[in-house]
PDB file of N, CA and C in Angstrom:
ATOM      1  N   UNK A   1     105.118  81.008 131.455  1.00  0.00           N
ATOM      2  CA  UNK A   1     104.688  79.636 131.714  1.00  0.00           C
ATOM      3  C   UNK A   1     105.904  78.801 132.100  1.00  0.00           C
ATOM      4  N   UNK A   2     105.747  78.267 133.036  1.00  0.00           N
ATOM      5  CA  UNK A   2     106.595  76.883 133.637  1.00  0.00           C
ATOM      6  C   UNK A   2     106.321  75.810 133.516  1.00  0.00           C
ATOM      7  N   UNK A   3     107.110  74.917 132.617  1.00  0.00           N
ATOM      8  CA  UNK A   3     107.096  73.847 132.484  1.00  0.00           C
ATOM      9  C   UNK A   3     107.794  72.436 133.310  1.00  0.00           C
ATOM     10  N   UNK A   4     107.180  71.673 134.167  1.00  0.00           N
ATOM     11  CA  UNK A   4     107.697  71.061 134.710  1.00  0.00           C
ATOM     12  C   UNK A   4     108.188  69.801 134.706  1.00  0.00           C
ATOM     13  N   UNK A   5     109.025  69.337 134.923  1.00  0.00           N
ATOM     14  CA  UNK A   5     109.343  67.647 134.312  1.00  0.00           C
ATOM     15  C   UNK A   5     109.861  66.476 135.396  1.00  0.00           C
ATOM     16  N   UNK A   6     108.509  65.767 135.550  1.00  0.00           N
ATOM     17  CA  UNK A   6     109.295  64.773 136.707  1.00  0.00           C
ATOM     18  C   UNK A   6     109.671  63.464 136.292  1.00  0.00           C
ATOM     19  N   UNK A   7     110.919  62.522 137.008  1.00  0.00           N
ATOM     20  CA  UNK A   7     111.367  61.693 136.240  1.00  0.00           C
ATOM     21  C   UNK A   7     111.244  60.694 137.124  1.00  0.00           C
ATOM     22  N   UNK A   8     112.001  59.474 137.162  1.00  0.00           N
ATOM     23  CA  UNK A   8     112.437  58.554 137.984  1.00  0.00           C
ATOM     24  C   UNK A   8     111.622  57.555 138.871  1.00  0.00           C
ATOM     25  N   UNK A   9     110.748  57.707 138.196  1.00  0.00           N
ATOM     26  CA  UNK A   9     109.294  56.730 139.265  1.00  0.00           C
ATOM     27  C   UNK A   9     109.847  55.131 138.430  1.00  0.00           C
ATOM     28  N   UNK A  10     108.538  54.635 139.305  1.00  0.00           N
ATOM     29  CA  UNK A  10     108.964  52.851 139.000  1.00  0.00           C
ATOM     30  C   UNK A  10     108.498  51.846 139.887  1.00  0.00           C
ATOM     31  N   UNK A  11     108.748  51.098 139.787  1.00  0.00           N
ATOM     32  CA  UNK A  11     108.651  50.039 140.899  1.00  0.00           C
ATOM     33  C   UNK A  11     109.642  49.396 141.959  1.00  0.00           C
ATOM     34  N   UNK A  12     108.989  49.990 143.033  1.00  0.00           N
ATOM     35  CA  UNK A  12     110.529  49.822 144.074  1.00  0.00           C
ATOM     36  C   UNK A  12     109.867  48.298 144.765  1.00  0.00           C
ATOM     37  N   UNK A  13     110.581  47.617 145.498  1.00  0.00           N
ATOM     38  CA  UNK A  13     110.074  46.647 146.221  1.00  0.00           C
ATOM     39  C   UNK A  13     109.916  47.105 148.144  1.00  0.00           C
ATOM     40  N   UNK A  14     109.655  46.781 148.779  1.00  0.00           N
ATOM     41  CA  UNK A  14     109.279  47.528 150.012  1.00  0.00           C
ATOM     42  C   UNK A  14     110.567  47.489 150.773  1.00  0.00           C
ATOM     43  N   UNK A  15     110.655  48.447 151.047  1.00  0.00           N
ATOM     44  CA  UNK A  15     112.413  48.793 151.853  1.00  0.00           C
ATOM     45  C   UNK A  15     113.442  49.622 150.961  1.00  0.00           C
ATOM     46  N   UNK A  16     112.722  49.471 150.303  1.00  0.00           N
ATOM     47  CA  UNK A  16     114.090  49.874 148.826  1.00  0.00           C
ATOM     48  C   UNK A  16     113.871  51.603 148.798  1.00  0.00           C
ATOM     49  N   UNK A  17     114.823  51.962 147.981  1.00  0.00           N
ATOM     50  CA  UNK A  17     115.016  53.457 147.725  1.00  0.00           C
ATOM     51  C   UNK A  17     114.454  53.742 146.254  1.00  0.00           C
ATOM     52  N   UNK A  18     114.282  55.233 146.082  1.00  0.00           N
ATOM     53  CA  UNK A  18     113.964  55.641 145.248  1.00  0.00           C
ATOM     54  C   UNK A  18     114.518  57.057 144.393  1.00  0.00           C
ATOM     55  N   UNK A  19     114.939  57.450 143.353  1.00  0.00           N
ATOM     56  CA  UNK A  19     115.545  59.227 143.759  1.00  0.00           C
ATOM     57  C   UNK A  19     114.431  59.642 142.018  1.00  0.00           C
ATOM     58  N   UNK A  20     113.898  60.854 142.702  1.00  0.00           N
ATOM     59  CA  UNK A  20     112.895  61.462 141.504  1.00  0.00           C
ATOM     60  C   UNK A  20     113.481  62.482 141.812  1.00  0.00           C
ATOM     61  N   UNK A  21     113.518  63.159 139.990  1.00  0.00           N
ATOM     62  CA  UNK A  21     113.879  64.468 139.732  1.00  0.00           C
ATOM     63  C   UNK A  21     112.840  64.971 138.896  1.00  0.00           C
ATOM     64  N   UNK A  22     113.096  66.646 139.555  1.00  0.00           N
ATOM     65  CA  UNK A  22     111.969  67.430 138.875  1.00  0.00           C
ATOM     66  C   UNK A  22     112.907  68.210 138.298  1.00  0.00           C
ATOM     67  N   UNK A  23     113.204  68.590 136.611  1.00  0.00           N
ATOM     68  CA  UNK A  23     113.489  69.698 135.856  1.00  0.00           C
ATOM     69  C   UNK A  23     112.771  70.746 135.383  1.00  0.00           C
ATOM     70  N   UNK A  24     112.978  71.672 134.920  1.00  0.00           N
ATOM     71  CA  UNK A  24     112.307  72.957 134.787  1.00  0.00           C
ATOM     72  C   UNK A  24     113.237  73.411 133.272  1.00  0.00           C
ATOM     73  N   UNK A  25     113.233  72.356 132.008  1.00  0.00           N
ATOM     74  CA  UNK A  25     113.907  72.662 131.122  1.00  0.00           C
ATOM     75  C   UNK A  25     113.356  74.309 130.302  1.00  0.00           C
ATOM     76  N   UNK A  26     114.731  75.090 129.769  1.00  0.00           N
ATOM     77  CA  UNK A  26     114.800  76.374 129.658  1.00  0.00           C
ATOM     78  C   UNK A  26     114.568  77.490 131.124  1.00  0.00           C
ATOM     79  N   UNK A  27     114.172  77.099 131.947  1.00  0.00           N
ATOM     80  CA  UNK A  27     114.025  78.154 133.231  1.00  0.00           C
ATOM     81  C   UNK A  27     115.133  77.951 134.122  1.00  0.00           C
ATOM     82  N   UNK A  28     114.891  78.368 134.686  1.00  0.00           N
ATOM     83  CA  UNK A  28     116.250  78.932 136.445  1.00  0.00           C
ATOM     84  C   UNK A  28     115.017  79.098 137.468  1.00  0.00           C
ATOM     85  N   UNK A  29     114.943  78.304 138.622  1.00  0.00           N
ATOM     86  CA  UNK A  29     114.488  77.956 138.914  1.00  0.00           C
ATOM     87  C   UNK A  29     114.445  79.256 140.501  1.00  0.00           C
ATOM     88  N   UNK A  30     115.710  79.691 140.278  1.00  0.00           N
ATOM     89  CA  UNK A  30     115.884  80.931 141.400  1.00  0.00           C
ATOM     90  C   UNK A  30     115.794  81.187 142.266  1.00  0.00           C
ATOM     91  N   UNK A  31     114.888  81.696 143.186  1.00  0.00           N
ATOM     92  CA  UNK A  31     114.414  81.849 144.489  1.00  0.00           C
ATOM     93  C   UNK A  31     113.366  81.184 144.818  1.00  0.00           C
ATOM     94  N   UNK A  32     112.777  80.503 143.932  1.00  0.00           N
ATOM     95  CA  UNK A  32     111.191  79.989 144.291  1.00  0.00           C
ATOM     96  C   UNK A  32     111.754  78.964 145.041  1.00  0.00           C
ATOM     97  N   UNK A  33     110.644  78.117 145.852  1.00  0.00           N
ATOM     98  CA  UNK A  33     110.270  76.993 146.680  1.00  0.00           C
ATOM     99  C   UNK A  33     110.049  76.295 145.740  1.00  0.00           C
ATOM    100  N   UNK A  34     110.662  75.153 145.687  1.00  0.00           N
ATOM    101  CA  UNK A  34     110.106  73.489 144.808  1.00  0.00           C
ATOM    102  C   UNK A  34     110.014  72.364 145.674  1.00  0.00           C
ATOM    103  N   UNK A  35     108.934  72.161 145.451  1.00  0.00           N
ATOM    104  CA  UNK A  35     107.866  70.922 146.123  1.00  0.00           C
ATOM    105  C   UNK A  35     107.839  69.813 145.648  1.00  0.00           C
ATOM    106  N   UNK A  36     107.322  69.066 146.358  1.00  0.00           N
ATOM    107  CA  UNK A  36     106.740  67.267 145.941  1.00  0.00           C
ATOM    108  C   UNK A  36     105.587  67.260 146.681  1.00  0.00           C
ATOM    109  N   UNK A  37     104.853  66.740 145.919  1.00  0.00           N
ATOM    110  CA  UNK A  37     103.756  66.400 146.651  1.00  0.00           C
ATOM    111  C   UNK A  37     103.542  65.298 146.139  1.00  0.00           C
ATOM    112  N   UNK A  38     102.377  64.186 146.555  1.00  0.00           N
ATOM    113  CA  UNK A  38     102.351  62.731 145.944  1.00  0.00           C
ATOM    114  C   UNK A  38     100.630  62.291 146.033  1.00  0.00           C
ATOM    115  N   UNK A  39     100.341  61.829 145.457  1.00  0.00           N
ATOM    116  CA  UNK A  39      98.716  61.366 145.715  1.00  0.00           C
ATOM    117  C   UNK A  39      98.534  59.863 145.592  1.00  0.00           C
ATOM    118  N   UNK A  40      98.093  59.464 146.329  1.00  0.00           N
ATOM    119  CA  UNK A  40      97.776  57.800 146.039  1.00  0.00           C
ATOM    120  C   UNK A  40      96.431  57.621 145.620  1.00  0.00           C
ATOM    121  N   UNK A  41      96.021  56.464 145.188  1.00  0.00           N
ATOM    122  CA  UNK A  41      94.471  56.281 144.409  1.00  0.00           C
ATOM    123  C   UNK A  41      93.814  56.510 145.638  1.00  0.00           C
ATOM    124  N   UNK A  42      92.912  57.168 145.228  1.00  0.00           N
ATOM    125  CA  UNK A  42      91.421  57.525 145.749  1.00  0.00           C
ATOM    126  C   UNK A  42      92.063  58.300 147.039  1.00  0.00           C
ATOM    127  N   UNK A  43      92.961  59.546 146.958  1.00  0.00           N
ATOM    128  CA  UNK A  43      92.982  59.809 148.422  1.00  0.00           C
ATOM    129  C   UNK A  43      94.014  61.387 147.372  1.00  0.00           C
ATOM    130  N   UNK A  44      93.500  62.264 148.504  1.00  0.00           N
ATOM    131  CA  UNK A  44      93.886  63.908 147.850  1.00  0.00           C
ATOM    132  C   UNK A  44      95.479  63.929 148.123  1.00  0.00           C
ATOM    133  N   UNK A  45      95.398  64.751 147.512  1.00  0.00           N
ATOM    134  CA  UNK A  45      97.390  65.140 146.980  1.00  0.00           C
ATOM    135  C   UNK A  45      97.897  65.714 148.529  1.00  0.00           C
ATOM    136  N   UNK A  46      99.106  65.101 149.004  1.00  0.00           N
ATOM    137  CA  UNK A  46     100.010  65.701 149.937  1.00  0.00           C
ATOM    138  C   UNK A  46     101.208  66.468 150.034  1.00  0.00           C
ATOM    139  N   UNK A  47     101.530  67.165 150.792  1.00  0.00           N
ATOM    140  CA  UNK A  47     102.589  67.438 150.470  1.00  0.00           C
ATOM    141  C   UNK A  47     103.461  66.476 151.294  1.00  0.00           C
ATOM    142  N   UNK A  48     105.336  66.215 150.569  1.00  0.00           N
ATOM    143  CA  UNK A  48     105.929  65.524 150.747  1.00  0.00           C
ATOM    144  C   UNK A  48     107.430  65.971 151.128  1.00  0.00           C
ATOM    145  N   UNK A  49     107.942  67.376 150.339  1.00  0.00           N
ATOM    146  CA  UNK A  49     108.859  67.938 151.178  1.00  0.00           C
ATOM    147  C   UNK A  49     108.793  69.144 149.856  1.00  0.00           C
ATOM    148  N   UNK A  50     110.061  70.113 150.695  1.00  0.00           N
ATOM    149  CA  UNK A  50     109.761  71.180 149.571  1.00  0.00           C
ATOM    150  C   UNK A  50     111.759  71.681 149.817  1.00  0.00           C
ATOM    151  N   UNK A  51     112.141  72.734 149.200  1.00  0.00           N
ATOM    152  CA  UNK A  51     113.581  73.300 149.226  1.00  0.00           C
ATOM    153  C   UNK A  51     113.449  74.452 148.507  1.00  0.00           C
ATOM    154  N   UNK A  52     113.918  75.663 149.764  1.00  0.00           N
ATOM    155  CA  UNK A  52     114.043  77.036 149.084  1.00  0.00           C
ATOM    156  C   UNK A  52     115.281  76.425 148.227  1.00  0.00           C
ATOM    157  N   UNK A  53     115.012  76.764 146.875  1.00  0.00           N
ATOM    158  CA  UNK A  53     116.093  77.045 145.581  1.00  0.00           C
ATOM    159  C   UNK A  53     117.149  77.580 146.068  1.00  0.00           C
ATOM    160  N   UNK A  54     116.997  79.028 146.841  1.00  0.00           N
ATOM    161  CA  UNK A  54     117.980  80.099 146.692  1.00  0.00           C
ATOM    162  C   UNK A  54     119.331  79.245 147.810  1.00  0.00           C
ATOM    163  N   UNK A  55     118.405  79.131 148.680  1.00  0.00           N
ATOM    164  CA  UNK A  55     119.657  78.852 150.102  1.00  0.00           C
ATOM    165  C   UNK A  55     119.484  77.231 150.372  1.00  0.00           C
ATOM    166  N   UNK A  56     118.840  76.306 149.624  1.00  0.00           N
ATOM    167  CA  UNK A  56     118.539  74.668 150.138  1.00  0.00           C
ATOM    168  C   UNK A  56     118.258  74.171 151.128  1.00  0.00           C
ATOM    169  N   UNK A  57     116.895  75.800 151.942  1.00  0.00           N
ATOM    170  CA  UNK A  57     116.293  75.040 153.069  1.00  0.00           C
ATOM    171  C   UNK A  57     115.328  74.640 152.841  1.00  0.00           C
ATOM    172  N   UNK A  58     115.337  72.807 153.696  1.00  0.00           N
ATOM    173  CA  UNK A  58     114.398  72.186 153.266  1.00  0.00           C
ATOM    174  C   UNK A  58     113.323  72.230 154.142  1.00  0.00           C
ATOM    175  N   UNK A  59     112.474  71.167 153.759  1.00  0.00           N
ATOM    176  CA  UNK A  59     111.154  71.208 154.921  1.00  0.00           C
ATOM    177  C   UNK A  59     110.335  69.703 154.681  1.00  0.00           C
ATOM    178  N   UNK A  60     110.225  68.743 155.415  1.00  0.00           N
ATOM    179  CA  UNK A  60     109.204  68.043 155.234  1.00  0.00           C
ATOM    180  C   UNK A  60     107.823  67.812 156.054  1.00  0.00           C
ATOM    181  N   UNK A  61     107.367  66.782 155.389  1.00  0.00           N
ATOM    182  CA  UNK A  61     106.228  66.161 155.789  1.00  0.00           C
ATOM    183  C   UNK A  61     106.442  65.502 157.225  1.00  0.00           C
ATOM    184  N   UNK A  62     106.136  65.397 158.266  1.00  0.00           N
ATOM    185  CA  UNK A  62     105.750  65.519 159.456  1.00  0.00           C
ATOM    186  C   UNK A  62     106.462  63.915 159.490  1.00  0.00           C
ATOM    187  N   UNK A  63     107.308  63.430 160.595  1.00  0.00           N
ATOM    188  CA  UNK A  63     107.833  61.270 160.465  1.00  0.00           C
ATOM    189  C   UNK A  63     108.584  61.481 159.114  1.00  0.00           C
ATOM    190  N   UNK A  64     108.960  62.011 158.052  1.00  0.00           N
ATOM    191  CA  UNK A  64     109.374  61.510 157.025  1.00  0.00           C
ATOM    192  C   UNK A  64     111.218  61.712 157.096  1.00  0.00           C
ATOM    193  N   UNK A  65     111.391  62.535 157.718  1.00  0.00           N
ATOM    194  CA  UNK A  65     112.607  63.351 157.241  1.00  0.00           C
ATOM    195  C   UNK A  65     113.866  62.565 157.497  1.00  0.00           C
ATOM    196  N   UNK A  66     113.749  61.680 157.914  1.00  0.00           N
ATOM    197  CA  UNK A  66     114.710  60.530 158.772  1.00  0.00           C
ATOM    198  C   UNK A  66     115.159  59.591 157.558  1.00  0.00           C
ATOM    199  N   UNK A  67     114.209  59.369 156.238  1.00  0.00           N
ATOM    200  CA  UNK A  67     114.174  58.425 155.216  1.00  0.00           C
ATOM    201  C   UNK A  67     113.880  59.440 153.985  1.00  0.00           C
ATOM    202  N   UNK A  68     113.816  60.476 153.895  1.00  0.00           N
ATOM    203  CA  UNK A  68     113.540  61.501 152.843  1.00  0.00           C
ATOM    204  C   UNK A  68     114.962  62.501 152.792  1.00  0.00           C
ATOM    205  N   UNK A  69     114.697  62.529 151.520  1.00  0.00           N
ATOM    206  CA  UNK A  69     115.888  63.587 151.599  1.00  0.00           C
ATOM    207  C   UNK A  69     115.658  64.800 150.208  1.00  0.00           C
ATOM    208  N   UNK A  70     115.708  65.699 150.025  1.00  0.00           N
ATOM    209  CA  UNK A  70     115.179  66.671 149.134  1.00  0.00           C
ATOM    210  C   UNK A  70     116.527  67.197 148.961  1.00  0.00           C
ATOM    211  N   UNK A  71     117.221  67.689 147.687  1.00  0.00           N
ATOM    212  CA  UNK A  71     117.874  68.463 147.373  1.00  0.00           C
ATOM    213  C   UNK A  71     118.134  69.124 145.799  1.00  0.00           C
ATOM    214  N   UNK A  72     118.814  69.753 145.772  1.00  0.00           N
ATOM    215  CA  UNK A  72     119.214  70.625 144.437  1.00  0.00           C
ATOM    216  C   UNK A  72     120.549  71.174 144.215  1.00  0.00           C
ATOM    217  N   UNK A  73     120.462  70.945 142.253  1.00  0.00           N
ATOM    218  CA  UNK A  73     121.289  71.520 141.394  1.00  0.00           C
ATOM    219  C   UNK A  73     121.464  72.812 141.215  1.00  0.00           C
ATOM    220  N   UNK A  74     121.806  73.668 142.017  1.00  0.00           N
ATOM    221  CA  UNK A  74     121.661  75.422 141.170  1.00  0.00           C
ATOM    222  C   UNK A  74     121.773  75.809 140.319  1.00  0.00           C
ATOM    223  N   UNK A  75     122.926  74.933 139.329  1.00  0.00           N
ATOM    224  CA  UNK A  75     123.196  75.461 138.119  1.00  0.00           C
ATOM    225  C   UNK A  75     122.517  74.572 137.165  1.00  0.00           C
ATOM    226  N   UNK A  76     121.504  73.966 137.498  1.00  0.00           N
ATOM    227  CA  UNK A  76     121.133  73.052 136.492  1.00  0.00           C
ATOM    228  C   UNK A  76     119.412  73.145 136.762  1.00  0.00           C
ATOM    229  N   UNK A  77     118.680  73.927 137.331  1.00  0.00           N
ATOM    230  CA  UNK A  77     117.674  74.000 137.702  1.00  0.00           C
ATOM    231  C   UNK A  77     116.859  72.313 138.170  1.00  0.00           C
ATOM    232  N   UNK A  78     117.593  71.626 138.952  1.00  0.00           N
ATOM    233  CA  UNK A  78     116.909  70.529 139.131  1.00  0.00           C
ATOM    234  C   UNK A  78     117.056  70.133 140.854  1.00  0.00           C
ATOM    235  N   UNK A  79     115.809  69.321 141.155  1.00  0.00           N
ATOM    236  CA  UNK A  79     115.533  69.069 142.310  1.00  0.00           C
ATOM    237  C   UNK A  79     115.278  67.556 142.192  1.00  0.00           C
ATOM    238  N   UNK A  80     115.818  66.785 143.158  1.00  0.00           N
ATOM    239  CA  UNK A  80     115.651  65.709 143.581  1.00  0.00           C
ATOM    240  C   UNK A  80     115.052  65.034 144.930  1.00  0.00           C
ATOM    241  N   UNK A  81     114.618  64.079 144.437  1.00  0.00           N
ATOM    242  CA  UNK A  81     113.728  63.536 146.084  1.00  0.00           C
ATOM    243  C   UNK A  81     114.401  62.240 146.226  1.00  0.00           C
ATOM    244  N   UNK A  82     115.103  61.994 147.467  1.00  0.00           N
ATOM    245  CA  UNK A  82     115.315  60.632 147.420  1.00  0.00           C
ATOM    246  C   UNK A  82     114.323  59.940 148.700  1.00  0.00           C
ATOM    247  N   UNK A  83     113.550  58.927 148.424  1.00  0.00           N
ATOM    248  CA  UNK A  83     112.914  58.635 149.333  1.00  0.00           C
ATOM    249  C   UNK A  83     113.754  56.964 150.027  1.00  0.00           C
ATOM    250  N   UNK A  84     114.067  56.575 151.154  1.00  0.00           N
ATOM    251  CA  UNK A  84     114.471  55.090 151.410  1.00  0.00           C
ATOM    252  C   UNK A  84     113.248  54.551 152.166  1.00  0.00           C
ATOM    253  N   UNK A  85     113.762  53.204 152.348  1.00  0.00           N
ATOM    254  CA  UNK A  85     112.827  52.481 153.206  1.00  0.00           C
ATOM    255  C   UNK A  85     111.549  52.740 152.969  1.00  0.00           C
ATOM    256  N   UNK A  86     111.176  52.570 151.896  1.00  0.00           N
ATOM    257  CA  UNK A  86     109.761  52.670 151.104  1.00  0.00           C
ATOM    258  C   UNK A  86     108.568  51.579 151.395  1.00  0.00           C
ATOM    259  N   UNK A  87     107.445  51.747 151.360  1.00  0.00           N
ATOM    260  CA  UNK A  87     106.648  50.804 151.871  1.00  0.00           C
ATOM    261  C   UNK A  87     105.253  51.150 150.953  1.00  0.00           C
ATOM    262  N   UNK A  88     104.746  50.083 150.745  1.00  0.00           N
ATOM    263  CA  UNK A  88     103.179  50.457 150.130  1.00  0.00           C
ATOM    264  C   UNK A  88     102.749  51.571 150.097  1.00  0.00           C
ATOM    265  N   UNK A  89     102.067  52.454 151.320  1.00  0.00           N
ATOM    266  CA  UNK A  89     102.122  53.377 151.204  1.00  0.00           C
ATOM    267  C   UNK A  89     102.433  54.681 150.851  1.00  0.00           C
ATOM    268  N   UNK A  90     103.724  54.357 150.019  1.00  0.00           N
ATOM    269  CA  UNK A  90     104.114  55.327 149.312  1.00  0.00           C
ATOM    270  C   UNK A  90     103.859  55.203 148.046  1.00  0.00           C
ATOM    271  N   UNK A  91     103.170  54.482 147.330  1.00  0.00           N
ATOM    272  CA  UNK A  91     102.601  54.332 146.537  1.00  0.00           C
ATOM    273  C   UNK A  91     101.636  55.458 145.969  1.00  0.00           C
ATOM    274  N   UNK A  92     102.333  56.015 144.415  1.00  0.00           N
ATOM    275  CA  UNK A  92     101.190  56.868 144.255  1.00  0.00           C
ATOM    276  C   UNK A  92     102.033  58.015 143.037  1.00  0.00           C
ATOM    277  N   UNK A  93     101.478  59.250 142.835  1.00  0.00           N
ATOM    278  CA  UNK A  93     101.651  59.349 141.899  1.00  0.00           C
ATOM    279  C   UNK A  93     102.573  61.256 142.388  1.00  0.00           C
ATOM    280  N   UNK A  94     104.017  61.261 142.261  1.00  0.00           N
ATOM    281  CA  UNK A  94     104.461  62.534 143.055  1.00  0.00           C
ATOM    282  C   UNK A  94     104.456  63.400 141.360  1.00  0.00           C
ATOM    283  N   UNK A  95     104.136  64.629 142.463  1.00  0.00           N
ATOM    284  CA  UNK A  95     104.296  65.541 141.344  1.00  0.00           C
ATOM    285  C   UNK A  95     105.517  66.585 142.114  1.00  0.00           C
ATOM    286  N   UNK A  96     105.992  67.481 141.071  1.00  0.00           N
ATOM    287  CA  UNK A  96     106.283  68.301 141.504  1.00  0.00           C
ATOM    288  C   UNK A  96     105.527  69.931 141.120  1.00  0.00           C
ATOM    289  N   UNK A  97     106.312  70.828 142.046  1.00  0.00           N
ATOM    290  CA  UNK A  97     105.660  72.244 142.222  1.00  0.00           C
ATOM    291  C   UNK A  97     105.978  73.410 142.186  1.00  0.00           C
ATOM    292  N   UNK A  98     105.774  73.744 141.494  1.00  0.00           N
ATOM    293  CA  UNK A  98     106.415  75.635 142.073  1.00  0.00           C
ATOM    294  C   UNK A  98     105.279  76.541 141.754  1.00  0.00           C
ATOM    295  N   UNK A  99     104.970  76.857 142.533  1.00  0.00           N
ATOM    296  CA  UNK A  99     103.616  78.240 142.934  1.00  0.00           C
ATOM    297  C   UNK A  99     102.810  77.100 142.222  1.00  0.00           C
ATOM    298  N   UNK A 100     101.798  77.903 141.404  1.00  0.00           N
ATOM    299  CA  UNK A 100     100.697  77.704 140.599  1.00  0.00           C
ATOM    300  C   UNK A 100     101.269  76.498 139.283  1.00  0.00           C
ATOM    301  N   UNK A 101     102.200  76.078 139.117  1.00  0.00           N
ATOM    302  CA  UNK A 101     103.123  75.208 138.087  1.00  0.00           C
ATOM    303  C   UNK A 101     102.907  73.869 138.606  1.00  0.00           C
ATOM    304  N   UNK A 102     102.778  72.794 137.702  1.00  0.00           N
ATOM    305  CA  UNK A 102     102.768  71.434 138.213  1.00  0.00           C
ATOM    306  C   UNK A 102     103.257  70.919 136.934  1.00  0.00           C
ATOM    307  N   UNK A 103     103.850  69.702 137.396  1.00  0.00           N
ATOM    308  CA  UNK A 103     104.541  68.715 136.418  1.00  0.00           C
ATOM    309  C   UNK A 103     103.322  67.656 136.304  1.00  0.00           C
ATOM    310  N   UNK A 104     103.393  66.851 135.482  1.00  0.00           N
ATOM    311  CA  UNK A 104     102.570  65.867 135.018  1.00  0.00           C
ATOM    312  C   UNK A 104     102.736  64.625 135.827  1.00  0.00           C
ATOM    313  N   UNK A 105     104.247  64.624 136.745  1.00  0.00           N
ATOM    314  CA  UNK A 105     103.857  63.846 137.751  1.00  0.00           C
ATOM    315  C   UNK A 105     104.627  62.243 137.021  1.00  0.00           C
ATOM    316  N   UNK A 106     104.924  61.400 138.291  1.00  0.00           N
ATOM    317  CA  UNK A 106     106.086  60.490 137.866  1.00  0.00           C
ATOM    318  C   UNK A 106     105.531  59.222 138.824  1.00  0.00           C
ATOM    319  N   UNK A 107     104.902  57.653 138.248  1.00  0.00           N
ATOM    320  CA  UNK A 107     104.280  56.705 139.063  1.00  0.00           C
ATOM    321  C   UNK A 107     105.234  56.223 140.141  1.00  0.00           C
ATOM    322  N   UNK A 108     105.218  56.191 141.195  1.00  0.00           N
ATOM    323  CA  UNK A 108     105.928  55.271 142.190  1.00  0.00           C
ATOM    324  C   UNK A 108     104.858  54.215 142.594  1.00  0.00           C
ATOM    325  N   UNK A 109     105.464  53.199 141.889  1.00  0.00           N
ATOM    326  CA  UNK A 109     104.590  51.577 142.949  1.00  0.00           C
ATOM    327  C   UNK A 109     105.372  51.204 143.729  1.00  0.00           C
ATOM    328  N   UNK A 110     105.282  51.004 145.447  1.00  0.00           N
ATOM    329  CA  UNK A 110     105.771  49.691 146.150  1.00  0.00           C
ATOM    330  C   UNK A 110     105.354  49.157 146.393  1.00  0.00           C
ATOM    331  N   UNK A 111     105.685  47.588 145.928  1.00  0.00           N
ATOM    332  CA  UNK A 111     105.256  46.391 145.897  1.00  0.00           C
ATOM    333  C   UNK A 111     106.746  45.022 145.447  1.00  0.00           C
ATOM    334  N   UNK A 112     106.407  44.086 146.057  1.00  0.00           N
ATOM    335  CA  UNK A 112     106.833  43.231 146.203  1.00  0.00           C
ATOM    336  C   UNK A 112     107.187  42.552 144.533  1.00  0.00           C
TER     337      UNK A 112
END
């Protein structure tokens, strides 16, 4: 079992930055792929970017990658999302991922 832990949500104001971390306390996180995905009210979960562990290739969501940035700790099993220039729409609730594993997920509001 994998336990996942996401941190760093809050209330950003629109334009502003954000950096969420996902830990995986007691595991090594290794070769797997770790994800973000995010869901806003009333609308299904997306994905938001992801990073092979082993080598830190990343991948995002389609317009994002310019203001997103995904990376990782190797020796510390942790992944970070920094999102900038944030806007309403990003509003919502990111989780993180690995295979079949989900974290409980960390609130981001933007708003004024």
């Amino acid at each position: 079992q994998l336990r996942l832990v996401e941190s760093g949500g809050g209330v950003v104001p629109p334009g502003g930055s954000l950096r969420l971390t996902c830990t995986a306390p007691g595991h090594k996180f290794g070769i797997n792929k770790v994800s973000w995905y995010r869901q806003a009210p009333g609308k299904e979960r997306e994905f938001v970017a992801s990073i092979m562990y082993s080598n830190g290739t990343p991948e995002y969501k389609a317009f994002i990658e310019h203001i997103t940035t995904i990376s990782r700790e190797p020796s510390q099993s942790t992944v970070w999302l920094v999102m900038d220039v944030m806007e309403p729409a990003d509003t919502g609730t990111y989780y993180c991922d690995v295979g079949t594993f989900w974290g409980q997920g960390t609130q981001v509001t933007v708003s004024a």
